[in-house]
N, C-alpha and C. Protein backbone atom coordinates (compact mmCIF):
# COMPACT_ATOMS: atom_id res chain seq x y z
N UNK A 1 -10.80 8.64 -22.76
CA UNK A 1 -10.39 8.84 -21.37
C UNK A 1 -11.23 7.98 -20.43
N UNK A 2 -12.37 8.04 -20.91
CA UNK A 2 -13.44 7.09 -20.09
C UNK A 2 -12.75 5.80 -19.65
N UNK A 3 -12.64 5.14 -21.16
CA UNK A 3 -12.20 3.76 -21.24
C UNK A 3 -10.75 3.46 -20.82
N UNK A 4 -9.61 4.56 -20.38
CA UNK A 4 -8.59 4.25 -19.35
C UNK A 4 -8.78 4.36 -18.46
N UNK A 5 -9.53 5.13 -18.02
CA UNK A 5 -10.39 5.22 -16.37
C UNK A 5 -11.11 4.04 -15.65
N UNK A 6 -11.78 3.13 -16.84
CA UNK A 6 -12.38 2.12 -16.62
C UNK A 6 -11.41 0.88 -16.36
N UNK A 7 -10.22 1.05 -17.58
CA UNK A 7 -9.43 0.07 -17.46
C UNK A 7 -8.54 -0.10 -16.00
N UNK A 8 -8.18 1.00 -15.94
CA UNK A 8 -7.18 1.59 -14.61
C UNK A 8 -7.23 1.61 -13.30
N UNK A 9 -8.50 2.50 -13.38
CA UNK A 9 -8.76 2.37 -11.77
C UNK A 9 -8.89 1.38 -10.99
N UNK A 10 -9.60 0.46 -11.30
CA UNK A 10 -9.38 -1.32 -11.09
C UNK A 10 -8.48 -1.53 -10.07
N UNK A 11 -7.21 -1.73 -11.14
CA UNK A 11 -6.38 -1.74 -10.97
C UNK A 11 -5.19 -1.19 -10.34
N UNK A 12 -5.76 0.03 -10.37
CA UNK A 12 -4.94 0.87 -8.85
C UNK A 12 -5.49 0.93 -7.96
N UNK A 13 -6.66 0.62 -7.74
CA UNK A 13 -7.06 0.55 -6.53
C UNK A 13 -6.51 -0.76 -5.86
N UNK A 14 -6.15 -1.64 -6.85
CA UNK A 14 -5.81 -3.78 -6.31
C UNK A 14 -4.42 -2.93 -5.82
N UNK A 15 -3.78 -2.13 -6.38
CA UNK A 15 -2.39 -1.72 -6.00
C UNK A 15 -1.93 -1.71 -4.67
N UNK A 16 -3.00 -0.50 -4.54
CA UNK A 16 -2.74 -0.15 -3.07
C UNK A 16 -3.70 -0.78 -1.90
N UNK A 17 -4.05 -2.34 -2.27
CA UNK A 17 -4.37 -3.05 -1.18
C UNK A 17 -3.83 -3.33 -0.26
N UNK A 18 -2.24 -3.28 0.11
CA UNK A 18 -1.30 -3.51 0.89
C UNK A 18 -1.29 -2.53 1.54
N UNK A 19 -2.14 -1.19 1.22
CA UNK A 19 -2.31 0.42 2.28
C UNK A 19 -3.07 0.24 2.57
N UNK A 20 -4.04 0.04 1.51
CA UNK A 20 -5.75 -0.23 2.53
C UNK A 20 -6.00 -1.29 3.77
N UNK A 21 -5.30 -2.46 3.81
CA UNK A 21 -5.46 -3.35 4.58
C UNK A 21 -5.05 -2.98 6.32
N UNK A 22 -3.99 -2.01 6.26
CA UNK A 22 -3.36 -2.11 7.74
C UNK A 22 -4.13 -0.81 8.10
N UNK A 23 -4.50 0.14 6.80
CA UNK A 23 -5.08 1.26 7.68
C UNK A 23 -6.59 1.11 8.20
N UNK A 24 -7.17 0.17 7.13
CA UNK A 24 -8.36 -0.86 7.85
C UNK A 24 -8.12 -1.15 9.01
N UNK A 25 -7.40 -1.77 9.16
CA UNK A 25 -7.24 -2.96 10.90
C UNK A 25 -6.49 -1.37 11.81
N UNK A 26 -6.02 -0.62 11.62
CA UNK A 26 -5.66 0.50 12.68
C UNK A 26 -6.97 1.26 13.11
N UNK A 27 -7.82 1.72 11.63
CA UNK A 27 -8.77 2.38 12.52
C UNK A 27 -9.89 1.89 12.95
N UNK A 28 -10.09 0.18 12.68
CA UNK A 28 -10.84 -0.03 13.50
C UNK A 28 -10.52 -0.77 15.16
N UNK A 29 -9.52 -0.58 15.40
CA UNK A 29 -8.64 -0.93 16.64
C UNK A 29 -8.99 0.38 16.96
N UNK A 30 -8.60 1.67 16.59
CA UNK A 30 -8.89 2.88 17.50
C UNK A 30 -10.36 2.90 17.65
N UNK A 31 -11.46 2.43 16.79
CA UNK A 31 -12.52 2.56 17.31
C UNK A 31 -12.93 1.74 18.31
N UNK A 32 -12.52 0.51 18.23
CA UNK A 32 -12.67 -0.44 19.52
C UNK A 32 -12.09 0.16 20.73
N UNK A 33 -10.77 1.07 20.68
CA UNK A 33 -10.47 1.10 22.10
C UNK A 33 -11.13 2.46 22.54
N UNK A 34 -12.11 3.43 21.52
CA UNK A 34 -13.11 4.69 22.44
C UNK A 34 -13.92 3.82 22.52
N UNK A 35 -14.52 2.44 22.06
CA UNK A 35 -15.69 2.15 22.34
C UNK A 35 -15.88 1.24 23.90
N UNK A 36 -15.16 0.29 23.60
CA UNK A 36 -14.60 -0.56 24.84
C UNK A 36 -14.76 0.13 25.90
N UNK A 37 -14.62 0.19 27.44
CA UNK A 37 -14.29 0.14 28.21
C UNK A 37 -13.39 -0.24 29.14
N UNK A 38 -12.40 0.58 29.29
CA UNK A 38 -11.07 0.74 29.54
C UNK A 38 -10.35 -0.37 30.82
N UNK A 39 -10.01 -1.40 30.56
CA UNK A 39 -9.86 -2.45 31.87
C UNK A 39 -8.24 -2.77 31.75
N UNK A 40 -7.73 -2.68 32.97
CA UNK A 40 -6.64 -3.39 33.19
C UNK A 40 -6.55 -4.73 33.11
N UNK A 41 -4.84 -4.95 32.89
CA UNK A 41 -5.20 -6.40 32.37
C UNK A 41 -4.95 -6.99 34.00
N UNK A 42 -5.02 -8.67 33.19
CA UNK A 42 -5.11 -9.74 35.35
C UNK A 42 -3.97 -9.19 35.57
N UNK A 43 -2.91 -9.09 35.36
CA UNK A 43 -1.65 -8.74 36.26
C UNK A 43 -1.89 -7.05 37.11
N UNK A 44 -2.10 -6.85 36.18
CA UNK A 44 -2.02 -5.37 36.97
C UNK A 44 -3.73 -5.05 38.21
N UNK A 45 -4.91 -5.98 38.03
CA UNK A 45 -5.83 -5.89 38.98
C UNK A 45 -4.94 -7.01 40.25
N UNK A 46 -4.36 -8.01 39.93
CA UNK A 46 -3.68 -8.78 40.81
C UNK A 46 -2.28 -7.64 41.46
N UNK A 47 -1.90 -7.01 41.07
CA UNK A 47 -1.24 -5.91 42.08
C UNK A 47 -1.81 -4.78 42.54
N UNK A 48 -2.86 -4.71 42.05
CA UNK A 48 -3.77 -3.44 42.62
C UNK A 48 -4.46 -4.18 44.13
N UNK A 49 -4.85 -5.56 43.76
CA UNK A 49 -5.87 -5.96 44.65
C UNK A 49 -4.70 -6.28 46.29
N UNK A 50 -3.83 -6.62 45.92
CA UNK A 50 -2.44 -7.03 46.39
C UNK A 50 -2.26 -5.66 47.26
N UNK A 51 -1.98 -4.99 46.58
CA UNK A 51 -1.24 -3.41 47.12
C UNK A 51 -2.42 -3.03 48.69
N UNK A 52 -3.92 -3.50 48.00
CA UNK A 52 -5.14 -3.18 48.71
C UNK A 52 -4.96 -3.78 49.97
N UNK A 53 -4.66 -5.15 49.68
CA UNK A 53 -5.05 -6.11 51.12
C UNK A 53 -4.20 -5.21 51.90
N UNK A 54 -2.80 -5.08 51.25
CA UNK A 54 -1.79 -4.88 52.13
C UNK A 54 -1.45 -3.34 53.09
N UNK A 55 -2.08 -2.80 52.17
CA UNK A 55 -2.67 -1.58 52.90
C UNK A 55 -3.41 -1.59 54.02
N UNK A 56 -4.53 -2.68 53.76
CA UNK A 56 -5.57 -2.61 54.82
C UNK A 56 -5.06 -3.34 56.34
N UNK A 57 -3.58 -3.91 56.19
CA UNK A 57 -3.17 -4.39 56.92
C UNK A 57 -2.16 -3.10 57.86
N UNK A 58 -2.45 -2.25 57.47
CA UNK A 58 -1.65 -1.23 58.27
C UNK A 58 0.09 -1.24 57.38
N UNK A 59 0.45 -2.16 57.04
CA UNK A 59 2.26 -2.27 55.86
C UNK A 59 1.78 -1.17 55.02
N UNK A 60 3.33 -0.86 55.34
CA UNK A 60 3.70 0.13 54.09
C UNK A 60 4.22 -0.65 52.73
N UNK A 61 3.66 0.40 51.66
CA UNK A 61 4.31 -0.22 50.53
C UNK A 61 5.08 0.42 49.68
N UNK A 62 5.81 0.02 49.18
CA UNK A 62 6.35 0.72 48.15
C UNK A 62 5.63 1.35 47.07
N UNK A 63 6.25 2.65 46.86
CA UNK A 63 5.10 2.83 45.56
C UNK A 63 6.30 2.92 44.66
């Protein structure tokens, strides 16, 4: 039993490299995004900053 264990496992583990690989790259994407610090991207600070001026100008805006 040893020596199919030895032979085998190997080999099932090479199997399911095509599982291991994406669940690799998912959880370390979820750890990057608790670790990170949470930023909008340029488009959306370029309508925030936008929305701002225009506020400060007394215009109404749409929300």
């Amino acid at each position: 039993m040893k020596e199919a264990l030895e032979a085998l496992l190997p080999m099932y583990l090479f199997m399911l490299l095509p599982i291991w690989i994406p669940l690799i790259a998912v959880t370390f994407g979820a750890v990057l995004d608790v670790v990170r610090p949470r930023r909008s991207a340029p488009p959306g600070r370029r309508v925030a900053g936008k929305r701002a001026r225009t506020a400060s100008y007394g215009l109404a805006t749409a929300e």
